[in-house]
Protein backbone atom coordinates (compact mmCIF):
# COMPACT_ATOMS: atom_id res chain seq x y z
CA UNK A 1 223.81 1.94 26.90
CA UNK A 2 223.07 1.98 30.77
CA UNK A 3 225.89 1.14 33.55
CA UNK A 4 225.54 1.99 37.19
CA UNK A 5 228.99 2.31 40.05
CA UNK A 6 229.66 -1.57 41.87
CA UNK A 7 230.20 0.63 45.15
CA UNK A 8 227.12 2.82 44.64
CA UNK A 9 224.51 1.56 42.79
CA UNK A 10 221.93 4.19 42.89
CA UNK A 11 224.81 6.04 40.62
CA UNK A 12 223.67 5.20 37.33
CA UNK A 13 224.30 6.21 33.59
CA UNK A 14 223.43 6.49 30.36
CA UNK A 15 226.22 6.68 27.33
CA UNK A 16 225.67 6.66 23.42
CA UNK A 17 227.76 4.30 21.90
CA UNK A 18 228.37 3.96 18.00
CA UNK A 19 231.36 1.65 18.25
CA UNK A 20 229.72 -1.81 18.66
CA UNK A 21 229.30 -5.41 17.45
CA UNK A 22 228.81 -9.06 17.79
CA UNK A 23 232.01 -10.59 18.22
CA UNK A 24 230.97 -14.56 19.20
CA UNK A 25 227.85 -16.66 18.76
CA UNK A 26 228.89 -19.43 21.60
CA UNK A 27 228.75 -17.52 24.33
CA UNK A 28 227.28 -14.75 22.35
CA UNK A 29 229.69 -12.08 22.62
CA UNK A 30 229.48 -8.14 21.84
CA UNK A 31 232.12 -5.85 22.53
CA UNK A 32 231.75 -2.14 22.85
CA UNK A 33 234.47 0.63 22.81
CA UNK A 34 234.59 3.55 25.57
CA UNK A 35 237.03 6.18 25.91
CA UNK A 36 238.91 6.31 28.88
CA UNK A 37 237.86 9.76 30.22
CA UNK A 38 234.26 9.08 29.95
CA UNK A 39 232.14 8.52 33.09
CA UNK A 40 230.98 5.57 32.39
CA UNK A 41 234.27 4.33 31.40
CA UNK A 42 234.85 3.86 35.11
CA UNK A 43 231.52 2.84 36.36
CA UNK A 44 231.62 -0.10 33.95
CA UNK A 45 235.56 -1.05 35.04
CA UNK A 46 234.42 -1.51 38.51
CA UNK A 47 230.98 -3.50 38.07
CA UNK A 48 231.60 -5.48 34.81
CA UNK A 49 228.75 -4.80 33.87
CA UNK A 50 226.49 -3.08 31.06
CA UNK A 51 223.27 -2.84 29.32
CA UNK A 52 222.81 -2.28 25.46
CA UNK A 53 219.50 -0.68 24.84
CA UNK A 54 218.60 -0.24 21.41
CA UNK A 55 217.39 2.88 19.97
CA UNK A 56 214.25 3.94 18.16
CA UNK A 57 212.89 6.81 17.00
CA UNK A 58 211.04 8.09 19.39
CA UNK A 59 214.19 7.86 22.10
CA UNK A 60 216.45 9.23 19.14
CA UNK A 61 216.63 12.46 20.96
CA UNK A 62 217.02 11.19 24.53
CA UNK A 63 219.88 8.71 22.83
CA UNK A 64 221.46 12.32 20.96
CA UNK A 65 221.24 14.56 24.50
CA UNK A 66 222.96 10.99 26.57
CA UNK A 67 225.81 11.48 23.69
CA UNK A 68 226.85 14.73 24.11
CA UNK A 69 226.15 15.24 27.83
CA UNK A 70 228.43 13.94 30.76
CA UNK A 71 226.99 12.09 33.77
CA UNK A 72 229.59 14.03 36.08
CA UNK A 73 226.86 16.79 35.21
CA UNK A 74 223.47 15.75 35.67
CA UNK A 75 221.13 12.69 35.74
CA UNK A 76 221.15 12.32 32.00
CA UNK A 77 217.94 9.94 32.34
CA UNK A 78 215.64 12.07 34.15
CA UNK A 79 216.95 15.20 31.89
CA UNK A 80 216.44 13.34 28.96
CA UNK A 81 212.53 11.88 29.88
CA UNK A 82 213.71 8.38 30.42
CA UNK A 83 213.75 5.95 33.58
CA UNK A 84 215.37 2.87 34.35
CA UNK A 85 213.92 -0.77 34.95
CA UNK A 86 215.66 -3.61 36.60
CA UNK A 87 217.91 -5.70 33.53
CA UNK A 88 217.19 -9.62 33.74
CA UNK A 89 220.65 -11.23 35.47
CA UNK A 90 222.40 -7.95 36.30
CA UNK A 91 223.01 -6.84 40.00
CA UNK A 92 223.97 -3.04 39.13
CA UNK A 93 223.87 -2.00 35.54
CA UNK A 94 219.78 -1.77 34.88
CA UNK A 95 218.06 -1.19 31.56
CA UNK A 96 215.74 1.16 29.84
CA UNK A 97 212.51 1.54 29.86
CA UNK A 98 210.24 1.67 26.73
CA UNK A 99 213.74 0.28 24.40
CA UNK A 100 212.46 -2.13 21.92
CA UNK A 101 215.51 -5.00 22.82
CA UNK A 102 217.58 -4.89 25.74
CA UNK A 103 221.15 -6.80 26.35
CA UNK A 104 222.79 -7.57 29.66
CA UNK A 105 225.91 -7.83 29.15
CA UNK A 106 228.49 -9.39 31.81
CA UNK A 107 232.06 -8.14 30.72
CA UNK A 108 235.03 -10.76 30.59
CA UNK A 109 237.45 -8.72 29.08
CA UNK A 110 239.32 -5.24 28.95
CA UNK A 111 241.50 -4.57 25.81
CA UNK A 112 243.50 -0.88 26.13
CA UNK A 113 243.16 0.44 22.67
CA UNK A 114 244.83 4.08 22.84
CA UNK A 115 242.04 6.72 23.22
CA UNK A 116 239.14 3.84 24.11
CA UNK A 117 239.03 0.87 25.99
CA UNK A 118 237.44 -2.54 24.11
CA UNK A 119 234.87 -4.28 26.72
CA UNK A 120 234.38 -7.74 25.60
CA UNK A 121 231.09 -9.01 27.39
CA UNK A 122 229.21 -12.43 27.16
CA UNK A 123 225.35 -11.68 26.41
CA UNK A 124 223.61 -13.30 29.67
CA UNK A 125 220.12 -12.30 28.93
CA UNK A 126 217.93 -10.65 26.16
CA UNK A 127 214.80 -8.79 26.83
CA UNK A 128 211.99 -7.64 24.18
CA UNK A 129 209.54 -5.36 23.98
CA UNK A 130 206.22 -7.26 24.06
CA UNK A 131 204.70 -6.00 20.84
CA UNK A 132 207.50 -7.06 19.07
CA UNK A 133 207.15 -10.45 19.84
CA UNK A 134 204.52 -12.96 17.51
CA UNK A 135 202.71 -15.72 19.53
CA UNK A 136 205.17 -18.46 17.87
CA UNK A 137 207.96 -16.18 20.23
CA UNK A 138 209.83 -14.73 17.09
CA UNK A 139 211.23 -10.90 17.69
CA UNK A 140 210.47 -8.83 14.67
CA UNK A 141 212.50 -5.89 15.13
CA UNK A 142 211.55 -5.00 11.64
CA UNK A 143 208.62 -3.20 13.50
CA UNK A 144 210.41 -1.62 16.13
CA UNK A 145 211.25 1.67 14.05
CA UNK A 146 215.05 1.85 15.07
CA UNK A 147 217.26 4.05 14.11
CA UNK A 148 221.16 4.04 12.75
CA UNK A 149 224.65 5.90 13.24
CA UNK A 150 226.50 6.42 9.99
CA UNK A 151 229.50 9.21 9.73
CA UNK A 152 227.97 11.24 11.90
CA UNK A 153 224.24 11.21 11.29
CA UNK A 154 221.24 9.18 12.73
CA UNK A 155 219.47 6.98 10.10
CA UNK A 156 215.75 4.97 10.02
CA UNK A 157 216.56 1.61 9.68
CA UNK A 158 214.79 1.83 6.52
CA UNK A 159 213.70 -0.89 3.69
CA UNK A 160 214.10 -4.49 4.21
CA UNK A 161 216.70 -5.66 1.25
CA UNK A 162 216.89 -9.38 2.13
CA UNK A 163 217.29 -11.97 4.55
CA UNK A 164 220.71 -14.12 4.83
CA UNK A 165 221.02 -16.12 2.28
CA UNK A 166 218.57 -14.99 -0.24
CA UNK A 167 221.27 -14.99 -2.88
CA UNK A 168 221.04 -18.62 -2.89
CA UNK A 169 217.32 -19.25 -1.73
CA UNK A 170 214.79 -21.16 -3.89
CA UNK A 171 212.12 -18.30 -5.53
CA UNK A 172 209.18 -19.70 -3.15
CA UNK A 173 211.42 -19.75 -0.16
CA UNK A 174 212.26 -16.23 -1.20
CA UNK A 175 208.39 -14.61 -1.75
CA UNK A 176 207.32 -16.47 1.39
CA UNK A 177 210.53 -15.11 3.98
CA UNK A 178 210.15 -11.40 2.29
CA UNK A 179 205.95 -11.28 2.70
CA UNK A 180 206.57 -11.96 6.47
CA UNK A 181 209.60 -9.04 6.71
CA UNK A 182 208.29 -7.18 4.38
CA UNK A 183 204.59 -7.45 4.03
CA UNK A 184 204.00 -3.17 3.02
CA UNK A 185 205.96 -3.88 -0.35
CA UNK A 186 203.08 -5.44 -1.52
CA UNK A 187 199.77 -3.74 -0.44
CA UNK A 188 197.23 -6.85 0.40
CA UNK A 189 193.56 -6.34 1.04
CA UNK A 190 193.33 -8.49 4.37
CA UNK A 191 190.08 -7.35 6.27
CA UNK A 192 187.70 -4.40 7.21
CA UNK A 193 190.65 -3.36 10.06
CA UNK A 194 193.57 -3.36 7.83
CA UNK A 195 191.71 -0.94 5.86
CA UNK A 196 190.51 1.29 9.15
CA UNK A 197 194.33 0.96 9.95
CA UNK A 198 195.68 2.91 6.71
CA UNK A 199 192.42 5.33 6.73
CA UNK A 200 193.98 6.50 10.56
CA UNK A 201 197.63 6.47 9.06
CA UNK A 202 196.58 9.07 6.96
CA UNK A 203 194.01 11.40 9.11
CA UNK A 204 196.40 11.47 12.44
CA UNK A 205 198.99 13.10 13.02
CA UNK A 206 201.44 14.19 15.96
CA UNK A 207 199.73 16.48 17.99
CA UNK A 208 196.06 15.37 17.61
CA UNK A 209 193.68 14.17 19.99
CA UNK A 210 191.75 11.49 19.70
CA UNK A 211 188.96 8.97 20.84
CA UNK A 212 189.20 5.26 21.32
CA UNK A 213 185.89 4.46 22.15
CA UNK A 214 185.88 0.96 22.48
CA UNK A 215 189.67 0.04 23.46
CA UNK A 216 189.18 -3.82 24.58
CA UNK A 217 192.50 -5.36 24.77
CA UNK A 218 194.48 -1.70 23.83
CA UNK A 219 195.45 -2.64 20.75
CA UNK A 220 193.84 0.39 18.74
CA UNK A 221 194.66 2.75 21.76
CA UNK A 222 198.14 1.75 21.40
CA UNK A 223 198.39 2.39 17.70
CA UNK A 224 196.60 6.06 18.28
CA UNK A 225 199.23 6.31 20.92
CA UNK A 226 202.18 6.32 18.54
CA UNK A 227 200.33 8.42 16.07
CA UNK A 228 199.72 11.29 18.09
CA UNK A 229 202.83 11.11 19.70
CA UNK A 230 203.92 12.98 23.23
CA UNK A 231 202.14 15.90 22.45
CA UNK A 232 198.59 14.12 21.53
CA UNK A 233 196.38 12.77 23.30
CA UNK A 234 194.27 9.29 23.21
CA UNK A 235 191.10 9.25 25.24
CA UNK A 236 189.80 5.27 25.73
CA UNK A 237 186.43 3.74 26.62
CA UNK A 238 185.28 0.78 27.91
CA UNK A 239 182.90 -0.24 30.31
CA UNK A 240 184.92 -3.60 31.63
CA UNK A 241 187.72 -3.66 34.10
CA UNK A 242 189.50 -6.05 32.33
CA UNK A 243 189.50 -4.40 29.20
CA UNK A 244 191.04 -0.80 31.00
CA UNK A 245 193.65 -3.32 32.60
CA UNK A 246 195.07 -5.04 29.90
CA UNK A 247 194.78 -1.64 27.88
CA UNK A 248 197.05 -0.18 30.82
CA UNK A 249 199.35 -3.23 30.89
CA UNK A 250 199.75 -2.93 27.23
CA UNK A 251 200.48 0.59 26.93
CA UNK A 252 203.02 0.53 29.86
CA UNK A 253 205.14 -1.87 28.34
CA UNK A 254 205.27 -0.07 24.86
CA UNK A 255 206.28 3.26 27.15
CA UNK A 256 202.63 5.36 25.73
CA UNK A 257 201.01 5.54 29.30
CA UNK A 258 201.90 9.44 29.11
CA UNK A 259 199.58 9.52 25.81
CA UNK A 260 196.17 8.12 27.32
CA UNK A 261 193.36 8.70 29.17
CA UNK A 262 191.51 5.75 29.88
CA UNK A 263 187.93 5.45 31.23
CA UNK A 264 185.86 2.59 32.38
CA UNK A 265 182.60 3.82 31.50
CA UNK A 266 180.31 3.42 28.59
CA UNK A 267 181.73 5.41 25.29
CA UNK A 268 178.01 7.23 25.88
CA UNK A 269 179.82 9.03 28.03
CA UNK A 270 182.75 10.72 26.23
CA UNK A 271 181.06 14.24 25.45
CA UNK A 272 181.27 14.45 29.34
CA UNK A 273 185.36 13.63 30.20
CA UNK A 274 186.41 14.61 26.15
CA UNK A 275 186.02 18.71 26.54
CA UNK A 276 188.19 19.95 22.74
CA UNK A 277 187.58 18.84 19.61
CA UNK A 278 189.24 15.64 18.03
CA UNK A 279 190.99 14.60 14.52
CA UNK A 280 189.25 10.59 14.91
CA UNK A 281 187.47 8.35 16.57
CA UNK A 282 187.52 4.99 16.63
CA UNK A 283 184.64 2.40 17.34
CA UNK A 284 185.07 -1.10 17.35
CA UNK A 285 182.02 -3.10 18.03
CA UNK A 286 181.44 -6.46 19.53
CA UNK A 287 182.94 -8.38 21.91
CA UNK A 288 186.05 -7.64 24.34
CA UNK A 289 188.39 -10.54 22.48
CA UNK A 290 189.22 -13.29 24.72
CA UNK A 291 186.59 -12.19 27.64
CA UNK A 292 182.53 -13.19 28.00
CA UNK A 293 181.16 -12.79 24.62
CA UNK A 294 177.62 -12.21 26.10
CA UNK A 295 179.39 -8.83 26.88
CA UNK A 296 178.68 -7.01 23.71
CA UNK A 297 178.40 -3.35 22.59
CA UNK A 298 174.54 -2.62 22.03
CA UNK A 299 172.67 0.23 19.65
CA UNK A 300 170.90 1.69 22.70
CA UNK A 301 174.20 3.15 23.54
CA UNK A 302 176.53 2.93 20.49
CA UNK A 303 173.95 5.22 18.96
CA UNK A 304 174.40 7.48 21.71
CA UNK A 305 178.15 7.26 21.23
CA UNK A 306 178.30 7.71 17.24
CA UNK A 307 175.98 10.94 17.87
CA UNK A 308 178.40 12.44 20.46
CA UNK A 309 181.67 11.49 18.34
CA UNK A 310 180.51 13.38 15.57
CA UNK A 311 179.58 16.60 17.85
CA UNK A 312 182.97 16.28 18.96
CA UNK A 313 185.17 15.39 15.81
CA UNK A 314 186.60 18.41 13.89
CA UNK A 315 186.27 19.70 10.43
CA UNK A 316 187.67 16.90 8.33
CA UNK A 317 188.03 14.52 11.07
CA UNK A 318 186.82 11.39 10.70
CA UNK A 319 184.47 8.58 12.50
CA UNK A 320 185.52 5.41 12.03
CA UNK A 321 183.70 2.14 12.93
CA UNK A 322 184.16 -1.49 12.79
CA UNK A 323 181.29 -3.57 12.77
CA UNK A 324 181.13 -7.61 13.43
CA UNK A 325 178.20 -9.09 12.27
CA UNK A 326 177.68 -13.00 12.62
CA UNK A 327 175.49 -12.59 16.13
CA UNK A 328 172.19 -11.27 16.61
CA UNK A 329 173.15 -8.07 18.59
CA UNK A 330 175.98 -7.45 15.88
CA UNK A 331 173.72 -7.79 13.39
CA UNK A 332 171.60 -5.59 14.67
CA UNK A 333 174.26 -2.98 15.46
CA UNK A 334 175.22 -3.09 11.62
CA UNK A 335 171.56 -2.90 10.35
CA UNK A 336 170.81 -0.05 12.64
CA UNK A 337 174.01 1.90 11.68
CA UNK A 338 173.39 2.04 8.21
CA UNK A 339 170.36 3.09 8.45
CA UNK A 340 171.64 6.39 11.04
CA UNK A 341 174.78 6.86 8.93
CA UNK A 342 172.70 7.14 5.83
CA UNK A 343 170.50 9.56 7.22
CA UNK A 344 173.51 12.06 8.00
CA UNK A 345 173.80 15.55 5.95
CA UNK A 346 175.40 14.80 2.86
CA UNK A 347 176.57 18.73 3.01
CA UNK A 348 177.99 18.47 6.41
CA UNK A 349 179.67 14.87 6.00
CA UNK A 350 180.95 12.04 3.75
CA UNK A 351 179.85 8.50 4.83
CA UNK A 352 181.64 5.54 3.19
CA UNK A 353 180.89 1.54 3.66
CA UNK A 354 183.72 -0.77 3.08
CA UNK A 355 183.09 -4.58 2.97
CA UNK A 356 184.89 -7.60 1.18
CA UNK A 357 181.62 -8.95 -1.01
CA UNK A 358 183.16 -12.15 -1.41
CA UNK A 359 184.40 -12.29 2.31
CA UNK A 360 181.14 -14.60 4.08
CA UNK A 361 178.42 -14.33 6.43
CA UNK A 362 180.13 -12.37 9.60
CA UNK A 363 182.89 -10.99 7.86
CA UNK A 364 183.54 -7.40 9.51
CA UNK A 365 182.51 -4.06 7.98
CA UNK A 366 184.41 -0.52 7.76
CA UNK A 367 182.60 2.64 8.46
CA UNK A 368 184.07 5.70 7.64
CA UNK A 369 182.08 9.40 8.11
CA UNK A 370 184.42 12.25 7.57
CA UNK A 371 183.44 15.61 8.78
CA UNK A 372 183.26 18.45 6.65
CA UNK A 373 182.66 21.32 8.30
């Protein structure tokens, strides 16, 4: 939770707080609980105002260190990694940045309690993390990797159990609510990138570095972003400026900036910026979505690219390609590829196609080449 002083603003804080709840629908109402001696105990009394930030795993330990440490002390935020952002309706408490769902909370209330003070605090505005958020505007924290406080110990919010009022829901209503929460208790073969998707689940790891060579929109760099986490690295390719900017955009909002390196330049040009060897790369070929689709990737270069990936991957590291045939240069690009992939070493790597037979014409294509030694 974040707070900042009505007299001095720039004196802001950061608390842990286990005891909260919802306490009111219309308004919707939280409350939280703060002892009396705490420092933001006071900070909060004089503005009326706080911010809940929800916690996930990968601010667990800032959220921990903010717990235990008093802001009398030290700047908890810039000791624990964090910074602040500006919270939607508030005029001194701000929020954090990177938090999956953030509440501003105006308090109306103060309840003495003993040991803690009860703030009761109408909810005046809720922000979400972008990629949380589905194009129909429903928030699927399901996917935001939070975690709990139980009797003393931090918790995933693990398995989705249900949905309010399942116990009474019809058996269709049921399959069809519980596929959308929780689509990975059934495994469904959707497409050539669901399958790339698990193949990277299982090669990266914290730590690693890796290549996005083709990272349109940022969706794939993002993903290698929170594999790799804050001690890996992510190096991204792509020749248009609007494909680096929305890349940027996207990782700044999901807090993975730190993780990236991102290049506009032709992916034939990562043996020159990439200089250590890496646990995947990651080609997607085609168009950038959404952008000129006379803009494609061609086999002049990607074959230049594929050629330096592998030089660069690491024992059992893996090349990974998606292909999109259905236009003339894609079709090309697929044709072209198998016929290079094919012609690898089958003592120095392991090449594996993946299509959907009964998929169409066009239907994309999964490359995998893993490295052996």
């Amino acid at each position: 939770m974040s707070c900042a002083d009505r007299e001095h603003p720039e004196n802001r804080n950061l608390i842990t707080v286990a005891w909260a709840g919802t306490v009111n629908s219309e308004p919707p109402m939280v409350s939280i609980s703060v002892m009396k001696k705490r420092y933001s105990h006071d900070l909060i009394a004089r503005s009326g105002e706080f911010v809940i930030n929800l916690t996930d795993e990968k601010m667990l330990w800032a959220a921990d260190f903010c717990g235990v440490r008093s802001g009398r002390e030290l700047d908890k935020a810039a000791a624990a990694g964090l910074t602040y952002r500006p919270a939607e309706k508030m005029m001194y408490a701000p929020a954090v940045e990177g938090t999956p769902l953030s509440l501003s909370c105006r308090v109306t209330r103060t309840m003495e309690m003993g040991s803690h003070d009860l703030f009761l605090a109408e909810v005046e505005a809720v922000q979400v993390r972008a990629d949380l958020m589905d194009d129909k505007g429903t928030v699927h924290l399901e996917k935001a990797g939070l975690v709990a406080y139980s009797h003393g110990l931090y918790q995933r919010v693990g398995e989705v159990l249900g949905f309010f009022g399942w116990s009474v829901a019809r058996e269709e209503v049921y399959r069809q609510r519980m596929a959308v929460v929780r689509p990975e208790q059934g495994y469904e073969l959707k497409s050539a990138r669901f399958l790339a998707k698990d193949i990277l689940q299982a090669a990266v790891h914290a730590g690693d570095r890796v290549i996005d060579a083709t990272m349109g929109n940022g969706h794939d760099t993002a993903f290698l972003c929170e594999l790799v986490g804050p001690g890996g690295r992510v190096y991204a390719f792509d020749i248009q400026s609007q494909a680096v900017r929305n890349t940027a955009e996207r990782l700044e909002k999901q807090g993975l900036s730190d993780r990236a390196s991102l290049f506009q330049e032709g992916h034939e040009h990562m043996p020159e910026r990439v200089k250590e060897p890496v646990a995947a790369a990651v080609f997607n070929l085609g168009w950038l979505p959404g952008a000129d689709h006379r803009v494609t990737t061609r086999w002049e270069t990607t074959k230049i690219a594929l050629a330096g990936a592998l030089e660069l991957i690491r024992p059992g590291g893996i090349l990974l390609v998606c292909a999109y045939p259905g236009h003339p240069e894609g079709d090309r690009e697929r044709n072209e590829m198998i016929r290079f992939l094919s012609g690898l070493s089958n003592r120095k790597f392991n090449v594996l196609r993946q299509s959907f037979l009964n998929a169409g014409p066009g239907a994309p294509e999964c490359f995998v080449v893993q490295k052996l030694h």
